[in-house]
C-alpha atoms as a PDB file:
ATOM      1  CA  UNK A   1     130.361 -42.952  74.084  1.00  0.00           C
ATOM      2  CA  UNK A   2     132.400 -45.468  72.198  1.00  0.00           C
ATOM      3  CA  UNK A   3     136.040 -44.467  72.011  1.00  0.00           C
ATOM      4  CA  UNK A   4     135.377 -41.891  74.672  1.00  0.00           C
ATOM      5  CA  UNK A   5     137.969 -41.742  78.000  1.00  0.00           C
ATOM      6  CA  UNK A   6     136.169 -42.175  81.256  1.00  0.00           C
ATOM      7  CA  UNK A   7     137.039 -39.332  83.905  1.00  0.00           C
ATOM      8  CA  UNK A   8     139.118 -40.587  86.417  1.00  0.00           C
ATOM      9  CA  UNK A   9     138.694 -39.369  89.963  1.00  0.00           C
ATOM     10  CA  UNK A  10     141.341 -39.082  92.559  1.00  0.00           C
ATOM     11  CA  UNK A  11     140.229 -39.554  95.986  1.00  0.00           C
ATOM     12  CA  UNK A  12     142.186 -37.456  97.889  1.00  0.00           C
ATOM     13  CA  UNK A  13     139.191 -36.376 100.636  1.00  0.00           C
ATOM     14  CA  UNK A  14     140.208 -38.829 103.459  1.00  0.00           C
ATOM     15  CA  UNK A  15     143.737 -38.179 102.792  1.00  0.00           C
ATOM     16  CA  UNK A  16     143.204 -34.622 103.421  1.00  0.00           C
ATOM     17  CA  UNK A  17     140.577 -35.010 106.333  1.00  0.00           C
ATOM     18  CA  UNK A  18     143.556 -37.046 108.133  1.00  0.00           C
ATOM     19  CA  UNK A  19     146.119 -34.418 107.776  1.00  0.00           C
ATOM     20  CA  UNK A  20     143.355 -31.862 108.633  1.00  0.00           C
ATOM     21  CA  UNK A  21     140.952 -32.838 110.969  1.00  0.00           C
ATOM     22  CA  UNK A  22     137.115 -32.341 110.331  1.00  0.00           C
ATOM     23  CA  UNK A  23     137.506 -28.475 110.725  1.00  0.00           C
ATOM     24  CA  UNK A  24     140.603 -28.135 108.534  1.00  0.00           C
ATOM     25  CA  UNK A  25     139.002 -30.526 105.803  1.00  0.00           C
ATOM     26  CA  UNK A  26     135.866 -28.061 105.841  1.00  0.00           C
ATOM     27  CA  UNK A  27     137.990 -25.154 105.564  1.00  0.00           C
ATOM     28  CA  UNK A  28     139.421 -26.223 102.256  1.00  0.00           C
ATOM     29  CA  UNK A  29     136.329 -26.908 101.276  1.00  0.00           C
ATOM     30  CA  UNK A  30     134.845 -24.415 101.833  1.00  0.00           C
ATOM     31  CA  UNK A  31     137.870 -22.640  99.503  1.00  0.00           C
ATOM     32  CA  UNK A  32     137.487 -24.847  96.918  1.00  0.00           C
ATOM     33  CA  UNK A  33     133.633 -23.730  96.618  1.00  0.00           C
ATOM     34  CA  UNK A  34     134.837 -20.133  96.700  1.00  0.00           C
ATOM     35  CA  UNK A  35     137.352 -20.671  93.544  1.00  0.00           C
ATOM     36  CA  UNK A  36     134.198 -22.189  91.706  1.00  0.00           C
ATOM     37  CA  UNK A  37     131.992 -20.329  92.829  1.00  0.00           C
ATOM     38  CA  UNK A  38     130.214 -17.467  90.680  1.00  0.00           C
ATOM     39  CA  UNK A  39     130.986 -14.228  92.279  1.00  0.00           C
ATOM     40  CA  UNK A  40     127.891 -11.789  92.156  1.00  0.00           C
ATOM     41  CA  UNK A  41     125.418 -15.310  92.638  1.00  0.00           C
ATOM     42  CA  UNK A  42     127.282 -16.486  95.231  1.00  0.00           C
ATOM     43  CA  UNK A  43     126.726 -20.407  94.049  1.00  0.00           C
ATOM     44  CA  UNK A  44     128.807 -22.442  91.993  1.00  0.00           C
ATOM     45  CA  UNK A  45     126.389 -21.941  88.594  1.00  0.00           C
ATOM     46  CA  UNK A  46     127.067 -23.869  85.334  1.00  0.00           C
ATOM     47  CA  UNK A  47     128.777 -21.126  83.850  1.00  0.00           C
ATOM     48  CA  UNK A  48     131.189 -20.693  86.726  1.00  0.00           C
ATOM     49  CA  UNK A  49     131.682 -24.362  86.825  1.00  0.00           C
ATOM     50  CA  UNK A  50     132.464 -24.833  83.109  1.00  0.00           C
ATOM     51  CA  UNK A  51     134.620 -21.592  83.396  1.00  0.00           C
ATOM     52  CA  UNK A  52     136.652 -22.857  86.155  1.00  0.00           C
ATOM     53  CA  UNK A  53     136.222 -26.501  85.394  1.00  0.00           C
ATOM     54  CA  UNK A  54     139.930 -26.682  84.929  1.00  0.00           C
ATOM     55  CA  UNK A  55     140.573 -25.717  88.131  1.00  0.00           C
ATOM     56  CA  UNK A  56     139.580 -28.992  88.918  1.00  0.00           C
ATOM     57  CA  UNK A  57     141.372 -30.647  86.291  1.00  0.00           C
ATOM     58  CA  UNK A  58     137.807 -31.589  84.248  1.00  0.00           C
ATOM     59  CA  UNK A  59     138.621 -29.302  81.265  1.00  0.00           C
ATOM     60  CA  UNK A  60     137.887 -31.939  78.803  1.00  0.00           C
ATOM     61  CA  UNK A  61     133.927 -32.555  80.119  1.00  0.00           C
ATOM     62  CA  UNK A  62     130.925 -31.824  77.945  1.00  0.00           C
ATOM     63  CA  UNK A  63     128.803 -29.780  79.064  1.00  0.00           C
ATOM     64  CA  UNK A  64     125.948 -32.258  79.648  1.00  0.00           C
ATOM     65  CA  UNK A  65     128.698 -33.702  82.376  1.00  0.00           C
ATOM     66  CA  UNK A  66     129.271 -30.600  83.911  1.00  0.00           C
ATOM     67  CA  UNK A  67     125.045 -30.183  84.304  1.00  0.00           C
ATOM     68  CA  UNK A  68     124.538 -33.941  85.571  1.00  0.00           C
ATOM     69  CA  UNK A  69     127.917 -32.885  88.432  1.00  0.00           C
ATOM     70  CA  UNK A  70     125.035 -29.729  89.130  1.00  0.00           C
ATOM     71  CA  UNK A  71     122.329 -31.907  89.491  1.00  0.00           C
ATOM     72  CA  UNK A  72     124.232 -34.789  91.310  1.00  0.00           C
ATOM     73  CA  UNK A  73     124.381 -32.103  94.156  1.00  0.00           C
ATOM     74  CA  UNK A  74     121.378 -29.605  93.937  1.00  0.00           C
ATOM     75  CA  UNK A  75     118.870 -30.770  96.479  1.00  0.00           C
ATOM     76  CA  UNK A  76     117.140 -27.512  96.841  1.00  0.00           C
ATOM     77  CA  UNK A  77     116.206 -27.711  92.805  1.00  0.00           C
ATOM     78  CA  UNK A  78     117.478 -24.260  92.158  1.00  0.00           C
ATOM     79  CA  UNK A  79     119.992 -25.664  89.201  1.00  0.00           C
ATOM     80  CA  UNK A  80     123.201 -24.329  91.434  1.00  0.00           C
ATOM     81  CA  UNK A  81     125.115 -25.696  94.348  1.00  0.00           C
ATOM     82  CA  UNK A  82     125.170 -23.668  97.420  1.00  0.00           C
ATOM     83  CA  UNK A  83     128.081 -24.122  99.741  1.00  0.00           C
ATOM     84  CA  UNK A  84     126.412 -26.613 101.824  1.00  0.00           C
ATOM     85  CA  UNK A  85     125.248 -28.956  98.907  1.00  0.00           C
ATOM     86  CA  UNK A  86     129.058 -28.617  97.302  1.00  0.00           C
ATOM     87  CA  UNK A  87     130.325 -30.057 101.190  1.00  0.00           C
ATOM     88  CA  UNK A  88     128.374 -32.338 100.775  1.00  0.00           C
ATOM     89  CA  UNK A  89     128.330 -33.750  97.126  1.00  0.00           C
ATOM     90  CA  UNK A  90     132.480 -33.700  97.827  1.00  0.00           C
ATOM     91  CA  UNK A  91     131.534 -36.015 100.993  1.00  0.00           C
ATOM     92  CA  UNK A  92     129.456 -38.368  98.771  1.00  0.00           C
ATOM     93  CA  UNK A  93     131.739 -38.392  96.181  1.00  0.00           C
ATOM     94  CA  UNK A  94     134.803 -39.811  98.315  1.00  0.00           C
ATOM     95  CA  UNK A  95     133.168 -43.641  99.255  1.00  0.00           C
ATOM     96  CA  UNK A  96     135.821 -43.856 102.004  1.00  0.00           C
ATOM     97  CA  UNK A  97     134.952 -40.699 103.348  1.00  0.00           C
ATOM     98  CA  UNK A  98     131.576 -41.781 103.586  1.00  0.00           C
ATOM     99  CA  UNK A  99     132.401 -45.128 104.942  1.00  0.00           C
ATOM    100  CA  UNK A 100     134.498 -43.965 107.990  1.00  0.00           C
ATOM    101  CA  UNK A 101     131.774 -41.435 108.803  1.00  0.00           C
ATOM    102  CA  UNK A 102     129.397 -44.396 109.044  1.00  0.00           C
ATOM    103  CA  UNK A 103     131.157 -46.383 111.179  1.00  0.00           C
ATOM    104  CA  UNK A 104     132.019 -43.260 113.573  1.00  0.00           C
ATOM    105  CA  UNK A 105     127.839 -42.715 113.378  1.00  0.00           C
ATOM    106  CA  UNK A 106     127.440 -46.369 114.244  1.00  0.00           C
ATOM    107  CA  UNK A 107     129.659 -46.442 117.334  1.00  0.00           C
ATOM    108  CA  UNK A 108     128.518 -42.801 118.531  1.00  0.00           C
ATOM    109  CA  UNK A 109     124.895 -44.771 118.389  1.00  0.00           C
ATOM    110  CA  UNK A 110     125.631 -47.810 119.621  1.00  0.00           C
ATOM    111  CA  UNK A 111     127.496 -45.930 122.965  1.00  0.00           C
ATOM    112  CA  UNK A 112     124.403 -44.100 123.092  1.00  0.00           C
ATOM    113  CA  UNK A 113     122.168 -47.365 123.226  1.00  0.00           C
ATOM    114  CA  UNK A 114     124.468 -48.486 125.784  1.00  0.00           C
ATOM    115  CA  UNK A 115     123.964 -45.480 127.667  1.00  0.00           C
ATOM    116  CA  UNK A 116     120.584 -45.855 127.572  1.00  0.00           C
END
């Protein structure tokens, strides 16, 4: 990949979930899967991913990027992403995201232990 420009990714997820709030920040989620999405299927397929990759400003990726994104987020094995498993590939994908979430896990448990 010599020569080649690394994709650079824009974390705009904690951003948004401020202005949002959790529900808001699923909502738009939740559209975002919808404009990827395949229509008939129902689950954001390779096809509908490369065909709408520039939605996402990732027009220039091969395809063998656009299947490792797939499998990145397929836990069921089915080679597409459901709505749940794009939530939550978009969640793992933001590290900050996934930090504050953490830490709000943490104290929720440690209140709990104190409760206890």
């Amino acid at each position: 990949m010599a020569g080649r420009k690394a994709v650079e990714f824009e974390d705009y997820l904690p951003i948004m979930a401020e202005k949002l709030g959790g529900e808001g920040l699923i909502g738009e989620l939740c559209k975002g899967f919808q404009l990827l999405m395949d229509p008939v299927k129902g689950v954001i397929t390779f096809e509908s991913l490369k065909r709408n990759s520039a939605l996402l400003g990732l027009q220039g990726l091969r395809d063998d990027e656009l299947l490792s994104m797939l499998r990145e987020g397929d836990m069921d094995g089915d080679g597409a992403l459901n709505q749940m498993e794009f939530c939550v590939l978009m969640f793992r994908l933001s590290p900050e995201l996934m930090e504050e979430s953490e830490n709000l896990l943490e104290e929720a448990l440690m209140e709990e232990l104190k409760n206890s």
